[in-house]
Protein backbone atom coordinates (compact mmCIF):
# COMPACT_ATOMS: atom_id res chain seq x y z
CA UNK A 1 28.83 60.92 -1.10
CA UNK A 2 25.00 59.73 -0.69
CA UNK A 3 23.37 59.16 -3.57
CA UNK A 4 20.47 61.70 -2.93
CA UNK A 5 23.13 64.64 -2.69
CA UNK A 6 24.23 65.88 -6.37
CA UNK A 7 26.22 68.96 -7.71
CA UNK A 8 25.45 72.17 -8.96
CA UNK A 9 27.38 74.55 -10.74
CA UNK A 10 26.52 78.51 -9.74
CA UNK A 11 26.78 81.56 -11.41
CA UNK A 12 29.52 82.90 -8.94
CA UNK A 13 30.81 79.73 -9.95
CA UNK A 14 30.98 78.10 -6.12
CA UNK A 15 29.59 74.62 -6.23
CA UNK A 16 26.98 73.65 -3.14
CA UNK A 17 25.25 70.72 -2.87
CA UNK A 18 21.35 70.10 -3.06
CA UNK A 19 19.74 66.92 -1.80
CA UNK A 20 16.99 65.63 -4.01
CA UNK A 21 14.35 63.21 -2.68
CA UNK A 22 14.25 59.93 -3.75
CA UNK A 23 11.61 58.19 -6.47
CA UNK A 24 11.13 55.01 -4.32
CA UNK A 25 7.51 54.06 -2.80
CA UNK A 26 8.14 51.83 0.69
CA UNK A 27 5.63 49.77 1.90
CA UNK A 28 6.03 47.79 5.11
CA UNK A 29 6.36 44.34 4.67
CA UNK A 30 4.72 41.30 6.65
CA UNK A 31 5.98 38.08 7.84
CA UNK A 32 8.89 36.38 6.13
CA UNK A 33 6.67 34.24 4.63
CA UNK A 34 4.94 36.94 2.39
CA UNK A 35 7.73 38.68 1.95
CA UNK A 36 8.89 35.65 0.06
CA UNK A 37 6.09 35.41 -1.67
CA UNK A 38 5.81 38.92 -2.84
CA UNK A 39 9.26 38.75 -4.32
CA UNK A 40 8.45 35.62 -6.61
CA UNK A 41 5.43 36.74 -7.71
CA UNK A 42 6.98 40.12 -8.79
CA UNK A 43 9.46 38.82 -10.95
CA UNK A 44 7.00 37.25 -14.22
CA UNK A 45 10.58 35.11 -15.15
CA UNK A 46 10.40 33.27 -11.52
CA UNK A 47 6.78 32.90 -11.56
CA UNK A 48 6.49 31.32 -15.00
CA UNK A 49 9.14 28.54 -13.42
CA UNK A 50 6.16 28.25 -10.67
CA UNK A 51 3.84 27.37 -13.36
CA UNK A 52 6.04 25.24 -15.61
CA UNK A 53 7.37 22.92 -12.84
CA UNK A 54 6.38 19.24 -13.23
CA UNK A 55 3.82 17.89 -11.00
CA UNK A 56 6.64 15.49 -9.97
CA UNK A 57 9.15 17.71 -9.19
CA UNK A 58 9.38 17.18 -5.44
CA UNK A 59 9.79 13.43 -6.44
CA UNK A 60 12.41 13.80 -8.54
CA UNK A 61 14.52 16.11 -5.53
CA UNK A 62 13.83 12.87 -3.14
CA UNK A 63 15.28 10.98 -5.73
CA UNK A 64 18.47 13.67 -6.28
CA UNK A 65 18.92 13.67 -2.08
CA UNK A 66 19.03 9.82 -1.90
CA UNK A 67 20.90 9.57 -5.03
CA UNK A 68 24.04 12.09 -3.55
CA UNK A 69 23.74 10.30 -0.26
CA UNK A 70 24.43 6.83 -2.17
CA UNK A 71 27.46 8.54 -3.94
CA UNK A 72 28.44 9.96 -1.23
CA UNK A 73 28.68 6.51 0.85
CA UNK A 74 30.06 4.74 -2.47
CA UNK A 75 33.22 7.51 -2.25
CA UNK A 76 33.62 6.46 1.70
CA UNK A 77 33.37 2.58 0.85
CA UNK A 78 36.16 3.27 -1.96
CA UNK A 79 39.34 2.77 0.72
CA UNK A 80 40.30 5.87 -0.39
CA UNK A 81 40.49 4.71 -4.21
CA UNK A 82 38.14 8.16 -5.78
CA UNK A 83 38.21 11.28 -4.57
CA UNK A 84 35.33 14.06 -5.00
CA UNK A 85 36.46 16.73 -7.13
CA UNK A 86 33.19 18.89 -8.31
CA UNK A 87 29.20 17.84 -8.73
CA UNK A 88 28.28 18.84 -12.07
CA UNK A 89 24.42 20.45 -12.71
CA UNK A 90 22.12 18.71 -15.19
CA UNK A 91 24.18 17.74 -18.63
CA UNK A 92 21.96 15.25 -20.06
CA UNK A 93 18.27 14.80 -20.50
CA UNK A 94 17.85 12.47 -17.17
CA UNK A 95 16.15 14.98 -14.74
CA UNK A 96 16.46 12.04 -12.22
CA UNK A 97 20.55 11.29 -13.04
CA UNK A 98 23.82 12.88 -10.70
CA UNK A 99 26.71 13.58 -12.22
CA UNK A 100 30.57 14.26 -10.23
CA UNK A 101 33.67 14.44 -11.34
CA UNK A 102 36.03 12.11 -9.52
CA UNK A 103 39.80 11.42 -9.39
CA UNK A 104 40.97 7.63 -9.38
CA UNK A 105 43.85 7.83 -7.47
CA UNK A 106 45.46 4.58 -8.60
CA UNK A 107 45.92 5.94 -11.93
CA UNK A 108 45.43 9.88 -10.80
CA UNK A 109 43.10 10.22 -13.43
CA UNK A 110 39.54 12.13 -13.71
CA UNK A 111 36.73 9.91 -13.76
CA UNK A 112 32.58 10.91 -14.41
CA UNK A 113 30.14 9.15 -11.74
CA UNK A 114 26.76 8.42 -13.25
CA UNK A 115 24.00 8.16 -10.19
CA UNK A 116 20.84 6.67 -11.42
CA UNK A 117 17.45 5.37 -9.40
CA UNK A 118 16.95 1.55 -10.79
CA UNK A 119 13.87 0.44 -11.88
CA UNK A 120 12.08 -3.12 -11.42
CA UNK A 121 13.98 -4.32 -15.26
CA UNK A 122 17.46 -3.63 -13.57
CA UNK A 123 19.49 -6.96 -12.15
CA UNK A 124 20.25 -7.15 -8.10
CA UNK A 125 24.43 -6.21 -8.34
CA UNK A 126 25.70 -7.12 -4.90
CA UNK A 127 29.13 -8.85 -3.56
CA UNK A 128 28.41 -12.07 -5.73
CA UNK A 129 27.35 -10.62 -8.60
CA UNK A 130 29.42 -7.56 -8.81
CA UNK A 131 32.74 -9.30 -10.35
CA UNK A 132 30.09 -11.03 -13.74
CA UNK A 133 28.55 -7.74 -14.27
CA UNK A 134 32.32 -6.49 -14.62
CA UNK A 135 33.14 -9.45 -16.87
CA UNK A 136 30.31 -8.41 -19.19
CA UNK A 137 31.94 -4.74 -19.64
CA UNK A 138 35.28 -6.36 -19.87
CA UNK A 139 33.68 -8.63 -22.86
CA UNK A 140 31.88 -5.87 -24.50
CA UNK A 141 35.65 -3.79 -24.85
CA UNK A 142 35.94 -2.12 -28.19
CA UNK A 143 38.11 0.99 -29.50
CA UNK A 144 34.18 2.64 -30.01
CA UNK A 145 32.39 1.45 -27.49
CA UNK A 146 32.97 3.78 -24.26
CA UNK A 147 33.55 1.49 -21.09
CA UNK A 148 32.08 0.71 -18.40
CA UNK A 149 35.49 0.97 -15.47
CA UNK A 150 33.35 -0.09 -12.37
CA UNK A 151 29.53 -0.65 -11.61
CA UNK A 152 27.42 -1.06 -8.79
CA UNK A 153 24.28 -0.89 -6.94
CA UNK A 154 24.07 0.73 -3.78
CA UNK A 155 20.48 0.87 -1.58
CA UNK A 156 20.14 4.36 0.61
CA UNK A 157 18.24 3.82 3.92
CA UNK A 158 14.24 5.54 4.12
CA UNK A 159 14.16 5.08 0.07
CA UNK A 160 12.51 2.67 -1.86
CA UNK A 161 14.86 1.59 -5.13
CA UNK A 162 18.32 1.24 -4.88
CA UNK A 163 20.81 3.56 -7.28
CA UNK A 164 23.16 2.14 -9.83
CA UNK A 165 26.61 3.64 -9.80
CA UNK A 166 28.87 4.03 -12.72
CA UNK A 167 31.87 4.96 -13.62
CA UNK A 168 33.30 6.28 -16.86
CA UNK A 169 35.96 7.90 -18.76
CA UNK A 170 35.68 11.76 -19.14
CA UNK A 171 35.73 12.76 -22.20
CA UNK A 172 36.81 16.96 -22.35
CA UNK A 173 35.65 17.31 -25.58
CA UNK A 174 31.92 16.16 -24.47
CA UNK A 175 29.13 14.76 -26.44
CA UNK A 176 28.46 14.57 -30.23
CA UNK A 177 25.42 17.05 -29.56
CA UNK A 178 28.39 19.21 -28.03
CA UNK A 179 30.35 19.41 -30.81
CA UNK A 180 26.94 20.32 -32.87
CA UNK A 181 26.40 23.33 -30.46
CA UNK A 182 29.73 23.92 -29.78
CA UNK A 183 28.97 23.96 -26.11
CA UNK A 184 31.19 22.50 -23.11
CA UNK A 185 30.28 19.22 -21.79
CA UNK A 186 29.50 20.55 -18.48
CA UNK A 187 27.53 23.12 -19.01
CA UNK A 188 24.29 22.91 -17.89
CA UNK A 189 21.70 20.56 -20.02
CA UNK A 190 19.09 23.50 -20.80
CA UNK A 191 21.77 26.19 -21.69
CA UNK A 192 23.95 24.69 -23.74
CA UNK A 193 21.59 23.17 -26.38
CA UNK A 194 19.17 26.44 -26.54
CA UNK A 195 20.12 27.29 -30.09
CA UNK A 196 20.14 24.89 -33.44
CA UNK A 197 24.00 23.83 -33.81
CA UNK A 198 26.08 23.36 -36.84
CA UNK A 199 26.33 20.18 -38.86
CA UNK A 200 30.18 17.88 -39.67
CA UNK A 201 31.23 17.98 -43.44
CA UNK A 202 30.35 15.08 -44.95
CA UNK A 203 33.78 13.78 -44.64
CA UNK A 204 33.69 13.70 -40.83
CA UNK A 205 30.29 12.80 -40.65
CA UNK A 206 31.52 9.66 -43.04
CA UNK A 207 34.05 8.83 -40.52
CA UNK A 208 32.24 9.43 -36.68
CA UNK A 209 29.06 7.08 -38.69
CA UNK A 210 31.46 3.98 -39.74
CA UNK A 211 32.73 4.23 -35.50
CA UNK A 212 29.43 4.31 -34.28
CA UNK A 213 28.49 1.42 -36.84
CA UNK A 214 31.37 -0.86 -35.85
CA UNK A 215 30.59 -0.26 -32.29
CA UNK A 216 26.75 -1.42 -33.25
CA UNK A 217 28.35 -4.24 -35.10
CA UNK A 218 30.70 -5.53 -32.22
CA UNK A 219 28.07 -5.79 -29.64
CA UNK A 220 25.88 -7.96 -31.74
CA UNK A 221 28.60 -9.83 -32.36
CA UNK A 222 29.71 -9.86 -28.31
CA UNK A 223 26.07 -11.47 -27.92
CA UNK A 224 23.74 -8.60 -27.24
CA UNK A 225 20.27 -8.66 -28.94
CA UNK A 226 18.69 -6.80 -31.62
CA UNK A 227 17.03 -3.15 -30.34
CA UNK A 228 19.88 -1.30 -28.38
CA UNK A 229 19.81 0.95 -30.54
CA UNK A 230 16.79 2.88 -28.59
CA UNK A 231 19.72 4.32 -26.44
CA UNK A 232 21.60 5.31 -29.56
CA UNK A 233 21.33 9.21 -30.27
CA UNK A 234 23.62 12.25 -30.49
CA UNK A 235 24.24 12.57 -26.61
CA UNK A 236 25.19 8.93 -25.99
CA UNK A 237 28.15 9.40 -28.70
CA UNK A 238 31.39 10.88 -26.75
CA UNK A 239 33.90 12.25 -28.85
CA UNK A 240 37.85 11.65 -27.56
CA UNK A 241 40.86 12.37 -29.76
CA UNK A 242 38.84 12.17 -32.84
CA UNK A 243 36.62 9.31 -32.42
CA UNK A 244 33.09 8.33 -31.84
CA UNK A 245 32.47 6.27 -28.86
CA UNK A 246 28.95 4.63 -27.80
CA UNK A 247 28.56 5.34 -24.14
CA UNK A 248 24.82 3.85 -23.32
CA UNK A 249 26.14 0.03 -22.32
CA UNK A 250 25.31 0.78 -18.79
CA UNK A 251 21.71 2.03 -19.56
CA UNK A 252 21.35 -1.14 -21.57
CA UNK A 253 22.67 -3.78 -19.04
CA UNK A 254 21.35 -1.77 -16.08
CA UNK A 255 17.95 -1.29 -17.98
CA UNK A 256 17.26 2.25 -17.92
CA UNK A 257 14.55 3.61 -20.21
CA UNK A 258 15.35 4.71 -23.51
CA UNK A 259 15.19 8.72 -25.04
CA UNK A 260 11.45 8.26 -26.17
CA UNK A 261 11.99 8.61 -30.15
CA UNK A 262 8.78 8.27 -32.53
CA UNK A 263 10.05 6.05 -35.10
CA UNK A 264 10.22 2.99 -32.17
CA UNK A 265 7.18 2.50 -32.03
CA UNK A 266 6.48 1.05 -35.40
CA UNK A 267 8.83 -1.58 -35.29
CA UNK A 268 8.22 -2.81 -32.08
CA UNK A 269 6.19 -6.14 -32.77
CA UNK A 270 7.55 -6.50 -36.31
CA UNK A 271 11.50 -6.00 -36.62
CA UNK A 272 14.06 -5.83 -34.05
CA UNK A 273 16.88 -4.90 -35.90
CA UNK A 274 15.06 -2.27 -37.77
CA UNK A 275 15.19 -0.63 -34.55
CA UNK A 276 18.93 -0.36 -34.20
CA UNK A 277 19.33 0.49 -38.18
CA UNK A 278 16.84 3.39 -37.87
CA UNK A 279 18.23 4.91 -35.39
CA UNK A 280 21.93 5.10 -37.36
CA UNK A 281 19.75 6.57 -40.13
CA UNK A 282 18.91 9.34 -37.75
CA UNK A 283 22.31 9.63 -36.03
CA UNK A 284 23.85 9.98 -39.51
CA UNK A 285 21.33 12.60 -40.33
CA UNK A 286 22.07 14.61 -37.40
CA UNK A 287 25.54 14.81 -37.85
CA UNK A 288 25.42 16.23 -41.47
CA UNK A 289 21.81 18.62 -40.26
CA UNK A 290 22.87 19.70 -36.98
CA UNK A 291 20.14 19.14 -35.28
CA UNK A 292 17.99 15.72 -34.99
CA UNK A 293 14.43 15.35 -35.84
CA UNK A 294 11.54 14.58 -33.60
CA UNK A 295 9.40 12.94 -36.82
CA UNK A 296 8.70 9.81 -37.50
CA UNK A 297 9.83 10.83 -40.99
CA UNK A 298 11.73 12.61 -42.87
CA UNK A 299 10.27 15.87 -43.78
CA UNK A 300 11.06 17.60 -47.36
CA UNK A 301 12.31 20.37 -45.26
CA UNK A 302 14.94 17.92 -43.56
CA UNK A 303 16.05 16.23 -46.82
CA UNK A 304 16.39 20.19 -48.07
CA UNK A 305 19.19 20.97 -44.96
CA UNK A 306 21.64 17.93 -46.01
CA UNK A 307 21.08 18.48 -50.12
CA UNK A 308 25.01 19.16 -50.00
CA UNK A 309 25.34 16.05 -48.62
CA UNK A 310 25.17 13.86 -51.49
CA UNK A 311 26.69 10.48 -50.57
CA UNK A 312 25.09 10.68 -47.49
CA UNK A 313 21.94 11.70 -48.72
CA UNK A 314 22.12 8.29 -50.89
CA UNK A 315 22.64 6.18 -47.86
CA UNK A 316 19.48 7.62 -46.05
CA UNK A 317 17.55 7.31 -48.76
CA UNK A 318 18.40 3.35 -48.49
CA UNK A 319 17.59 2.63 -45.20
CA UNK A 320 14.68 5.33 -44.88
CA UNK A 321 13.13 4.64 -48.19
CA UNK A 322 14.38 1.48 -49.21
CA UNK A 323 12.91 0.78 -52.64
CA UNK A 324 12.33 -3.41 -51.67
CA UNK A 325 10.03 -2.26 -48.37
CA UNK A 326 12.54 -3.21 -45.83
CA UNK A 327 14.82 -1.82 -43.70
CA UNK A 328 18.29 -3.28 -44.13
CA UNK A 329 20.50 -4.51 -41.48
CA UNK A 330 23.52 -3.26 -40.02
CA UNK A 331 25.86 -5.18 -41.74
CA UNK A 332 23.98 -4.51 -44.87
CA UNK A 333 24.46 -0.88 -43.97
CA UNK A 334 28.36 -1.52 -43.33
CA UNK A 335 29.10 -2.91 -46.91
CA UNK A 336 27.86 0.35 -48.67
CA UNK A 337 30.64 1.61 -50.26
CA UNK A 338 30.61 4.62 -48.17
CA UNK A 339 31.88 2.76 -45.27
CA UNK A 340 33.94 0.17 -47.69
CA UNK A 341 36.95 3.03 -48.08
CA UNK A 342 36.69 3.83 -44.09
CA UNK A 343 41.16 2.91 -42.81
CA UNK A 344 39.48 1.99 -39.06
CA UNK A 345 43.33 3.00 -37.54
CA UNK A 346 42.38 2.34 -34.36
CA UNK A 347 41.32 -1.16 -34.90
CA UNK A 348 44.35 -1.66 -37.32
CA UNK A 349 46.91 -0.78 -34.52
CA UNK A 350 45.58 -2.65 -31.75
CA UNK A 351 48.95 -5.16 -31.14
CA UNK A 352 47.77 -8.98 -31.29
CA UNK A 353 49.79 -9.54 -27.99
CA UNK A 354 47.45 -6.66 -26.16
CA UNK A 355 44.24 -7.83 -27.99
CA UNK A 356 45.01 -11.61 -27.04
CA UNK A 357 46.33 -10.70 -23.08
CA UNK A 358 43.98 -11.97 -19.63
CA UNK A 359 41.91 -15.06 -19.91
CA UNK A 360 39.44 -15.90 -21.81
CA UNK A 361 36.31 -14.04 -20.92
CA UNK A 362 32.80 -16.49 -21.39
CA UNK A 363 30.20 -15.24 -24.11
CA UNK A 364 27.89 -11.88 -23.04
CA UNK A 365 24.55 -14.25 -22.99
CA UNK A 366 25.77 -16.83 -20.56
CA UNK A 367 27.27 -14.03 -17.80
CA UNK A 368 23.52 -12.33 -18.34
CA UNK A 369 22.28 -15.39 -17.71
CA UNK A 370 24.06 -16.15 -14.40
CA UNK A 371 23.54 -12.35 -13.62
CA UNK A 372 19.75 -12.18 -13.62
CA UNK A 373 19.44 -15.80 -12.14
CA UNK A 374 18.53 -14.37 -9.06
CA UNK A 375 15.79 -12.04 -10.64
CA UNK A 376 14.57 -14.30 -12.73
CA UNK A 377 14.43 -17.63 -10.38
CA UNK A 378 13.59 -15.99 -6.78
CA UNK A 379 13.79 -18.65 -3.84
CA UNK A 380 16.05 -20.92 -6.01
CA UNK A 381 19.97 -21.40 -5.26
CA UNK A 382 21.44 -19.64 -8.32
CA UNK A 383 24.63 -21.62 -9.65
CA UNK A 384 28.07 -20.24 -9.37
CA UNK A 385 29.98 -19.03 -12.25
CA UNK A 386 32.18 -21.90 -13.14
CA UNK A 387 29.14 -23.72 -12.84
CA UNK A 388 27.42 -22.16 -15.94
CA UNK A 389 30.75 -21.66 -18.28
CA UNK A 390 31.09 -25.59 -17.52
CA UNK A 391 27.62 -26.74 -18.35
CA UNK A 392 27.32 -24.07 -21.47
CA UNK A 393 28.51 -25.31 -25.26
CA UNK A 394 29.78 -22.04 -25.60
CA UNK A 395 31.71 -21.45 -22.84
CA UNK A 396 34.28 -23.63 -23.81
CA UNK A 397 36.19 -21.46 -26.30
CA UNK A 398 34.01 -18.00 -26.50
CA UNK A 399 37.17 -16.48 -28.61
CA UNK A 400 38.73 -19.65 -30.44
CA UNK A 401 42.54 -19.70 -29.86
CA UNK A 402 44.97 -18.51 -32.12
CA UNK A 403 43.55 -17.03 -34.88
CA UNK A 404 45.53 -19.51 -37.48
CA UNK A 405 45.26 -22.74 -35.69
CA UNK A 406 41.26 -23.45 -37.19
CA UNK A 407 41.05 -24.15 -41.03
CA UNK A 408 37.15 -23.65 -40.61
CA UNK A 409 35.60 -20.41 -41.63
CA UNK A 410 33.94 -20.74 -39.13
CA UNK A 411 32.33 -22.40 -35.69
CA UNK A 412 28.91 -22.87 -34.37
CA UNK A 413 27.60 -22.19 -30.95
CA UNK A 414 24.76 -23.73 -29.31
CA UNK A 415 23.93 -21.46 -26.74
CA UNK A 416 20.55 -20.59 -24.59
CA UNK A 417 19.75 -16.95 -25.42
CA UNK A 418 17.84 -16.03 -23.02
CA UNK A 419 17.45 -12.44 -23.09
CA UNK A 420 16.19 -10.41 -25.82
CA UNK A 421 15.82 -6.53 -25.90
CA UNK A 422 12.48 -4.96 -25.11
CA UNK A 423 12.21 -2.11 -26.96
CA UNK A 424 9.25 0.23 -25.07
CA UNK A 425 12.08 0.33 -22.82
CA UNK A 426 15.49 -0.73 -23.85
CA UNK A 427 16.37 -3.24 -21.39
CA UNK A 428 17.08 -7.12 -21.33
CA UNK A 429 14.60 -9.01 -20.90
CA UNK A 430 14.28 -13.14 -21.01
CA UNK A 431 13.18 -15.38 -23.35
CA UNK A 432 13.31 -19.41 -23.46
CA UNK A 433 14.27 -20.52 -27.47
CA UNK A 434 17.78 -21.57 -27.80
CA UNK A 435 19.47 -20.04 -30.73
CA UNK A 436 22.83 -20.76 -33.04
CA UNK A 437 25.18 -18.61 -33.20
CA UNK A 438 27.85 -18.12 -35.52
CA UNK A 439 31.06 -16.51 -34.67
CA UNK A 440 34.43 -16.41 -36.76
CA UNK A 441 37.09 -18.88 -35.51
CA UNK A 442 39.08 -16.05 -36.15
CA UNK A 443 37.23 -13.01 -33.73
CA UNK A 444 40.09 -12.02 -31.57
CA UNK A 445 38.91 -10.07 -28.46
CA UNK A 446 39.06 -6.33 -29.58
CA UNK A 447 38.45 -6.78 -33.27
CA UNK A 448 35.26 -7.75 -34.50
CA UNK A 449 34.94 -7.67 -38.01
CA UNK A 450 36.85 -10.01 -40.79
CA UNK A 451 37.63 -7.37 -42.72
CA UNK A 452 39.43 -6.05 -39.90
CA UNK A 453 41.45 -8.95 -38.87
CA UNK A 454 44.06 -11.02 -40.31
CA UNK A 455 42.84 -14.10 -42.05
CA UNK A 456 45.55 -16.62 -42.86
CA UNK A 457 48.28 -14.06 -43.17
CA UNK A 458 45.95 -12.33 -45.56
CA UNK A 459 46.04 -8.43 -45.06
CA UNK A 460 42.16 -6.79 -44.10
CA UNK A 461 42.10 -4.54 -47.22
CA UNK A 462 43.11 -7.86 -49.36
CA UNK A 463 40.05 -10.15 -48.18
């Protein structure tokens, strides 16, 4: 029945139908052109989008076209190897970032393809180069530190900067901001972190800090430089069967910029590390507020929302308002006693047999080294691989032996660190003094910590 017909009900009780004429105003419409134009404008939702685009906008969809075509050619190069399930819409901050959801099908397993545009700070990755950059996520493997399964650069024809491909575990349960909002991980970026989320008990906020703090810890220790911590923050942590995972190596190594956080900025000239020990303090605050701050300091308000949060309250207040002027470090952090009781199972179960298995991979500073030769000396024939672990100090033994065979506590490297962290920015960058390092003659590859290894037969718990 049309919709202008309706029923009525007589007195003789025989039902007619009367047509009644419609409400609805016409007006002829133009071209296609204003047509289109007529409908945006009459919609106040659409045309505030018109007015709150960025002025970059059509930059940033050249750089979203380019960056699927360069995906798109990676998947064809692949022999077949990943397969193109889904592309996901915006889930993190990066306006300028892909994201798709691939299947390995060596290990028919569901991988996440990260698509970013490089910048002038990020190293040339090409055939050569390709297999280091790998050995530096191999070195850098840790229970808590997300890896890095396969990275490269690929250039896209009629576009100016090439695009650095990664790929990554999936992690279903999503980010540590997810688990704040309860949201799923691949939602879009906008909608899923529109309301303030829910904080951890203190308990699990004790447990997801010490992970994130090892992980810290370990790639100090693996030979990366004070200041990383600019990529640390609640959407860089991925959560997978109950642990905290740092997933921003690639935006170090590749030299992506950094989530632009207030507190940097004071500490850029004067303290390195307090960089990467502020930004825990905030991480740990987030977890037990919910939400994370956007202050250089702590407000009264903040310290209010985590006043149930006693033992973690304590730590903040020593590294936020430490009452000698300083910020501690990291591993002054780590011997708190709130981390002290922490039973790290996954770095307690890893088999020596698995930990000690492949060859010995050279230390994190000398592969940079090699890695941004060609950036760094343009014209000049770069040396091959074998070249630089021969001529380094520290390439001879980068994790000593058997962890019983030394009697020393421990060895000395000479080696030339040549890259420090730049921390407007995030990225490596090089530098000419030649430090020592010290590393354990018992660091097995896997574990990084003494407490967590065993010392001549002596249990971790008993040291």
């Amino acid at each position: 029945m049309p919709s202008w017909c309706v029923l009525r009900k007589v007195s003789d009780g025989i039902t007619r139908m009367r047509s009644r004429p419609a409400n609805y105003d016409y007006n002829r419409l133009g071209d296609e052109s204003a047509a289109a134009e007529m409908v945006e404008l009459q919609s106040p939702r659409d045309e505030m989008k018109l007015k709150t685009f960025p002025p970059h906008y059509g930059l940033i969809r050249s750089e979203k076209t380019a960056g699927h075509t360069a995906c798109m050619n990676y998947l064809k190069n692949s022999n077949g190897r990943y397969v193109l399930l889904d592309q996901l819409p915006e889930i993190g901050w990066r306006t300028n970032r892909l994201w798709y959801v691939i299947c390995d099908a060596r290990v028919n397993a569901k991988r996440l393809l990260i698509a970013t545009p490089c910048n002038s700070r990020s190293p040339v990755i090409d055939a050569t180069t390709k297999n280091i950059m790998i050995q530096v996520c191999r070195a850098l493997q840790h229970p808590y530190v997300c890896p890095v399964l396969d990275l490269e650069t690929v250039t896209v024809e009629n576009f100016d900067r090439p695009f650095s491909l990664v790929v990554t575990p999936v992690a279903p349960r999503g980010s540590l901001r997810d688990v704040f909002h309860k949201s799923q991980w691949a939602d879009h970026w906008p909608n899923k972190y529109c309301r303030r989320g829910c904080g951890l008990s203190e308990g699990h906020a004790q447990r997801l800090s010490c992970h994130i703090l090892e992980a810290m810890l370990e790639l100090r220790l693996r030979g990366l430089p004070a200041g990383i911590g600019g990529h640390l923050h609640p959407g860089n942590v991925l959560i997978q069967h109950g642990t905290a995972r740092f997933s921003g190596l690639d935006n170090v190594l590749m030299g992506h910029n950094p989530r632009a956080l207030p507190f940097i900025s004071r500490y850029i000239n004067t303290n390195l590390e307090a960089i990467d020990s502020i930004s825990f303090a905030y991480i740990l605050f987030a977890m037990c507020a919910g939400y994370e701050v956007v202050t250089a300091k702590l407000t009264p308000q903040n310290w209010n929302d985590i006043r149930d949060y006693v033992q973690a309250s304590q730590v903040l207040e020593y590294i936020l308002e430490n009452p000698e002027s300083r910020v501690p470090t990291l591993k002054e952090i780590s011997n708190l006693d709130f981390y002290r009781t922490i039973d790290l199972r996954e770095l307690r179960s890893l088999p020596l047999p698995h930990v000690m298995a492949g060859p010995p991979v050279p230390p994190v500073t000398v592969l940079l080294e090699h890695l941004y030769s060609k950036k760094l000396q343009k014209g000049k024939k770069s040396r091959s691989t074998s070249e630089v672990c021969d001529t380094e100090k520290s390439s001879a033994c980068p994790f000593p032996g058997p962890p019983f065979e030394s009697s020393r506590p421990c060895q000395t490297f000479h080696t030339y660190k040549k890259f420090s962290v730049d921390p407007r920015y995030g990225s490596l960058v090089p530098k000419d003094n030649v430090d020592t390092i010290e590393m354990s003659a018992c660091v097995i590859k896997g574990v990084s910590r003494s407490r967590n290894v065993i010392i001549d037969g002596v249990p971790p718990r008993l040291l």
